[in-house]
Protein backbone atom coordinates (compact mmCIF):
# COMPACT_ATOMS: atom_id res chain seq x y z
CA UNK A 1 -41.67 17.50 -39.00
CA UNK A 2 -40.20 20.96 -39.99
CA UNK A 3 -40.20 19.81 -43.71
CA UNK A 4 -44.38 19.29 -43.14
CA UNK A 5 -44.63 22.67 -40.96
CA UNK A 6 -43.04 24.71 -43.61
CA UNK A 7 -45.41 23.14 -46.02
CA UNK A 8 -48.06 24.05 -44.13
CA UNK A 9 -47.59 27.90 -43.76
CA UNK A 10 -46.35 27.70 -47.94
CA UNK A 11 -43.24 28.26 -47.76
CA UNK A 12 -42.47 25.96 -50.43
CA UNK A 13 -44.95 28.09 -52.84
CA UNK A 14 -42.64 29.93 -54.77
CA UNK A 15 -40.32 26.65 -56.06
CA UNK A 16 -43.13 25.42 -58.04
CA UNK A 17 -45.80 26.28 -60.67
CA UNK A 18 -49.32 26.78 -59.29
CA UNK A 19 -51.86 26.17 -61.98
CA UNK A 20 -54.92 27.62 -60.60
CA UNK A 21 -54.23 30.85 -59.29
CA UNK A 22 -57.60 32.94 -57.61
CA UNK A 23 -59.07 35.88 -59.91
CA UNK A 24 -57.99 39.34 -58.38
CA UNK A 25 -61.67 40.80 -59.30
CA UNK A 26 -63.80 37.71 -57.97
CA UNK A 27 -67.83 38.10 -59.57
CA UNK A 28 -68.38 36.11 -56.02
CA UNK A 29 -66.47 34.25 -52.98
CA UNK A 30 -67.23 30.76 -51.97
CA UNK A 31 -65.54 28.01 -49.31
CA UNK A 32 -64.72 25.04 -49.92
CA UNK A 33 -65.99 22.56 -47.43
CA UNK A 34 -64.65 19.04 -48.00
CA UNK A 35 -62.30 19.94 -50.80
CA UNK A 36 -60.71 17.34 -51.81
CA UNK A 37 -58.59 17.89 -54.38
CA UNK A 38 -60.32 20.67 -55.14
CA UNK A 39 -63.13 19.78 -57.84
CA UNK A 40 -66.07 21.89 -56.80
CA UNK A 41 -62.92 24.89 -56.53
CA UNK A 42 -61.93 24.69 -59.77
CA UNK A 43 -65.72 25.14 -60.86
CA UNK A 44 -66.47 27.67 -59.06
CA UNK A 45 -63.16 29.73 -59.77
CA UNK A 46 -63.82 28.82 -63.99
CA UNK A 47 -67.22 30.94 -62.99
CA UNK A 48 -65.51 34.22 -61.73
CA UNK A 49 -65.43 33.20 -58.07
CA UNK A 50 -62.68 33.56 -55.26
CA UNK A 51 -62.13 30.71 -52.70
CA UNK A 52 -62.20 32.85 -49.15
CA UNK A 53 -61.94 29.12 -47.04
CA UNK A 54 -61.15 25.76 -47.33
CA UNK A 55 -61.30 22.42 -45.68
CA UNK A 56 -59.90 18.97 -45.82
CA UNK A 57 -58.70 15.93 -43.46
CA UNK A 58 -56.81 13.54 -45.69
CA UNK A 59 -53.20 14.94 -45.60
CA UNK A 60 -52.81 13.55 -49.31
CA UNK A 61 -55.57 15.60 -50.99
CA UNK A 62 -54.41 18.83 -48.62
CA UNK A 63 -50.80 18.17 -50.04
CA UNK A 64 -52.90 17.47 -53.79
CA UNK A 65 -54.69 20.90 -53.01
CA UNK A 66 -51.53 22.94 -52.10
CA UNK A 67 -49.97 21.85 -55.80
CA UNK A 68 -53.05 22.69 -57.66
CA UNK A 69 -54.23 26.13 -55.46
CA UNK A 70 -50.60 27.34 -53.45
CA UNK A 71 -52.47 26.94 -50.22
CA UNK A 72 -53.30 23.77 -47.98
CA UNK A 73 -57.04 23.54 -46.66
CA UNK A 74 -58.02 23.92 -42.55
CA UNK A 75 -57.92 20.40 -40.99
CA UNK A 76 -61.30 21.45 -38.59
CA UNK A 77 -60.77 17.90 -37.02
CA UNK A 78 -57.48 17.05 -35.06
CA UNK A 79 -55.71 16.50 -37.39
């Protein structure tokens, strides 16, 4: 359980690579409702936009998410 908390608030972010950093000069923000793994993010970021939200249930794509992005998408069900 601590092992999943500190996952949650990144803690872990700095031990490994993240390929898909945000811009730092965004043309446009965007959320990402029912990421995923993070398809329609990775579109939208390859435009010049910055990801200000996202959302996902299924642990496995939030823990997908984190590797790609370095952050884990809301759970707005109980989770």
């Amino acid at each position: 359980m601590v092992a999943e908390d500190a996952f949650q608030m990144n803690l872990f972010k700095e031990f490994f690579d993240v390929p898909f950093l945000p811009l730092n000069k965004p043309k446009f923000t965007f959320i990402d409702l029912f990421a995923g793994i993070g398809g329609f993010r990775m579109a939208m970021q390859n435009l010049g936009g910055k990801c200000v939200f996202s959302s996902e249930w299924d642990e496995q794509a939030q823990r997908t998410y984190m590797l790609n992005y370095g952050e884990v998408p809301s759970c707005l069900l109980p989770c």
